[in-house]
N, C-alpha and C. Protein backbone atom coordinates (compact mmCIF):
# COMPACT_ATOMS: atom_id res chain seq x y z
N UNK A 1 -2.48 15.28 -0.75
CA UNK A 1 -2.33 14.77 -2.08
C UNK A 1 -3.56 14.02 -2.53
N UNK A 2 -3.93 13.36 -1.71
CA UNK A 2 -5.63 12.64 -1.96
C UNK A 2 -4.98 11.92 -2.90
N UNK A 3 -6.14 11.27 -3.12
CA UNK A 3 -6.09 9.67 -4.44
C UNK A 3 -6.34 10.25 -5.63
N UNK A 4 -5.19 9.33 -6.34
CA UNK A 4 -5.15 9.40 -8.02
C UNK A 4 -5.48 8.15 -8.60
N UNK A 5 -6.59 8.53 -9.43
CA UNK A 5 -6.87 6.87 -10.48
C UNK A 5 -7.37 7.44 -11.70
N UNK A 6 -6.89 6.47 -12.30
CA UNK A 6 -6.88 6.34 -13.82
C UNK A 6 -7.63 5.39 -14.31
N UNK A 7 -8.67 5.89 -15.35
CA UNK A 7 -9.52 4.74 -15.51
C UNK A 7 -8.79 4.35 -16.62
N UNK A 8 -9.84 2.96 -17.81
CA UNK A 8 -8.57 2.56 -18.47
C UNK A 8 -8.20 3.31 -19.84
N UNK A 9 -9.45 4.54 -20.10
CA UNK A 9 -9.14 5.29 -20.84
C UNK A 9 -7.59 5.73 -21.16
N UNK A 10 -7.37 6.31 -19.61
CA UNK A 10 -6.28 6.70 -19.20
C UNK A 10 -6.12 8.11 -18.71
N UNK A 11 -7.12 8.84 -18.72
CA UNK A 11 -7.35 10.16 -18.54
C UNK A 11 -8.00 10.40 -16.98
N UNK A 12 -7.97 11.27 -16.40
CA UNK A 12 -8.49 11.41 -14.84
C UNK A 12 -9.58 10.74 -14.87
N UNK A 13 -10.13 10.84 -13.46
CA UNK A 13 -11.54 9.82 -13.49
C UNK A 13 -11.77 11.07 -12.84
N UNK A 14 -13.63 11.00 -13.12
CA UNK A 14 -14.46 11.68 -13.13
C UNK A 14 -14.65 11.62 -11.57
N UNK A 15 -14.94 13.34 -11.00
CA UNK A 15 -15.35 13.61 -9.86
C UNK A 15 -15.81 12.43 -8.43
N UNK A 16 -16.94 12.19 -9.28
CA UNK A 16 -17.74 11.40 -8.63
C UNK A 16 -17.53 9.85 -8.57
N UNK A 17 -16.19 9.47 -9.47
CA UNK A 17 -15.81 8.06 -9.14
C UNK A 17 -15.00 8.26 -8.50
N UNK A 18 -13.82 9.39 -7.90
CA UNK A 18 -12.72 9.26 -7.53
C UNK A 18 -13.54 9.56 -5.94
N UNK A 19 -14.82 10.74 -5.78
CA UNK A 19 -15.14 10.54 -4.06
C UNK A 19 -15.17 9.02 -3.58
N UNK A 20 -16.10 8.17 -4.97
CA UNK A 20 -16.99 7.31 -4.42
C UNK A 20 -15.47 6.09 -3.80
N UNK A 21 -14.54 6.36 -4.95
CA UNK A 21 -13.36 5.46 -4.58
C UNK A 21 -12.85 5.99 -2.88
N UNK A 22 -12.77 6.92 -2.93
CA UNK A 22 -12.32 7.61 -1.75
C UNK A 22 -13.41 7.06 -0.38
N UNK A 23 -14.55 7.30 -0.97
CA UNK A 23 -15.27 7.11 0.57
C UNK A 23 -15.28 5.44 1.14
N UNK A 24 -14.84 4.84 -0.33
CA UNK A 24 -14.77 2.97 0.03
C UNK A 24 -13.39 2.48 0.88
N UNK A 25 -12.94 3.45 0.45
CA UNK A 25 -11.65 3.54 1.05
C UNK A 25 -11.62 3.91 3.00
N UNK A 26 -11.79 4.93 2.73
CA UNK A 26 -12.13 5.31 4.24
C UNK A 26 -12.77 4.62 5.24
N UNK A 27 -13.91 3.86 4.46
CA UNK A 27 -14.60 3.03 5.34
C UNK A 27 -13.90 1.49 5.61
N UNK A 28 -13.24 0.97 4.84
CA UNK A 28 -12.30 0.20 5.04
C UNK A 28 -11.03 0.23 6.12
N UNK A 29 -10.59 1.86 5.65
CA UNK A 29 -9.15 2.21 7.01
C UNK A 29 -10.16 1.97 8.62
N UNK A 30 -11.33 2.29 8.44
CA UNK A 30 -11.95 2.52 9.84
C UNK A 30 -12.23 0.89 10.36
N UNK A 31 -11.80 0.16 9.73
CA UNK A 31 -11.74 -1.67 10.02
C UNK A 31 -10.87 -1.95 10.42
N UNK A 32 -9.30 -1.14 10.17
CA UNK A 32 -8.09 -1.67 10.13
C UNK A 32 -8.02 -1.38 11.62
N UNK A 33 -7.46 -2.39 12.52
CA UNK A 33 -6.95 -1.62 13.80
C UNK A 33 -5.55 -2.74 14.20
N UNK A 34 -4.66 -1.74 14.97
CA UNK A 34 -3.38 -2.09 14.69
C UNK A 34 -2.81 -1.16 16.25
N UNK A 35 -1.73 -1.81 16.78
CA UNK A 35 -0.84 -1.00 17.81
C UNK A 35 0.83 -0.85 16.80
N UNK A 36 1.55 0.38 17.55
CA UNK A 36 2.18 0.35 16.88
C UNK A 36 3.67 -0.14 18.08
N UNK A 37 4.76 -1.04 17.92
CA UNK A 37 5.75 -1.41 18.49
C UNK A 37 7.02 -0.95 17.90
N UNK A 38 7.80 -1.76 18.92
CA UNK A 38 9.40 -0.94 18.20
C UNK A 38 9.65 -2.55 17.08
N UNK A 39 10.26 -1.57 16.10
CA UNK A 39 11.12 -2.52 15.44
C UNK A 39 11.50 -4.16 15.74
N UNK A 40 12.07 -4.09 16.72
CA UNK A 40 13.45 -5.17 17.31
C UNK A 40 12.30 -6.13 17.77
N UNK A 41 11.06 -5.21 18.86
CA UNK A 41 10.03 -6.42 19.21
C UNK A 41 9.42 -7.42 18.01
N UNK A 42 8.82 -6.63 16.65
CA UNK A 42 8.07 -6.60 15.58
C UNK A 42 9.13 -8.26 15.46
N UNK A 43 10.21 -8.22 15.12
CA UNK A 43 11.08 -9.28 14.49
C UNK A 43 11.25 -9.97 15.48
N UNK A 44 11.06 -10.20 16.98
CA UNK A 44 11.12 -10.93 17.67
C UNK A 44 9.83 -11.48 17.76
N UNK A 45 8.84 -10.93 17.29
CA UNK A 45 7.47 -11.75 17.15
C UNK A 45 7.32 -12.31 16.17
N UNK A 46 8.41 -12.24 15.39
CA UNK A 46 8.58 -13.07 13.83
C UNK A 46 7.45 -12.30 13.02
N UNK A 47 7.13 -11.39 13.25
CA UNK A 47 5.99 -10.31 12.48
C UNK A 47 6.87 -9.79 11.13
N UNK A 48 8.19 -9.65 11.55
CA UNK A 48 9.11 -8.68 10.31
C UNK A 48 9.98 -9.61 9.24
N UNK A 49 10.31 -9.71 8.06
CA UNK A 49 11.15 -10.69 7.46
C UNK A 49 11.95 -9.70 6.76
N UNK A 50 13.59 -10.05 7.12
CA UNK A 50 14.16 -9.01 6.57
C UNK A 50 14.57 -9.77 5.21
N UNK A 51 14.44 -9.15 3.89
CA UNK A 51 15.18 -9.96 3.16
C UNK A 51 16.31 -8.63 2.13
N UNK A 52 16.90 -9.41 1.55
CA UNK A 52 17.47 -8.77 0.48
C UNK A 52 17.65 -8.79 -0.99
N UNK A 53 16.74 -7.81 -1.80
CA UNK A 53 16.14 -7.89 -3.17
C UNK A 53 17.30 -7.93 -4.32
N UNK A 54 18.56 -7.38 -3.44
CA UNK A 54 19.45 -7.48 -5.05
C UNK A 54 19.85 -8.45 -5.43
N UNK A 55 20.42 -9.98 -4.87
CA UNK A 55 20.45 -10.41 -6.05
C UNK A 55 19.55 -10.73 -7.09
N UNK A 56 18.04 -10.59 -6.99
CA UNK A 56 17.04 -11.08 -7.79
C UNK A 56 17.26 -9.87 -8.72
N UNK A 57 17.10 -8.66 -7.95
CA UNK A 57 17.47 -7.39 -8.96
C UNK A 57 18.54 -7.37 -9.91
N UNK A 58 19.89 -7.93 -9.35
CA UNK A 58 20.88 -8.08 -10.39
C UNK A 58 20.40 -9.00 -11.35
N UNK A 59 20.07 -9.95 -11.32
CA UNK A 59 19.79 -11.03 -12.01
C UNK A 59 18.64 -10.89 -13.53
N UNK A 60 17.99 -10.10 -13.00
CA UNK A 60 16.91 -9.81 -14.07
C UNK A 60 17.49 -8.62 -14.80
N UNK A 61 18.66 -7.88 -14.47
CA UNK A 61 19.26 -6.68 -15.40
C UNK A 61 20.03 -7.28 -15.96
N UNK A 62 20.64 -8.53 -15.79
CA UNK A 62 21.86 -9.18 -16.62
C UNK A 62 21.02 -9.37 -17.94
């Protein structure tokens, strides 16, 4: 699917801004480094916060 951006025209962005976005990008993921664990550990390392969005969701449709 590759990256979609919209400049503020609003119309596709041109070739050569969407590589250049793309290659800033890439070079960034190649910074990220990460292991991946189970679930249950993740929240026992207090890494995970479970919350629950509806009542804020109800609240703003009332």
């Amino acid at each position: 699917n590759g990256l979609k951006f919209s400049p503020s025209w609003g119309g596709p962005a041109l070739p050569e801004t969407t590589k250049d976005i793309e290659r800033r990008a890439n070079e960034m993921l190649g910074e990220i480094c990460y292991r991946e664990m189970p679930f249950h550990e993740a929240q026992t390392r207090g890494l995970v916060e479970e919350i629950d969005p509806r009542p804020a969701y109800f609240e703003k449709i009332r």
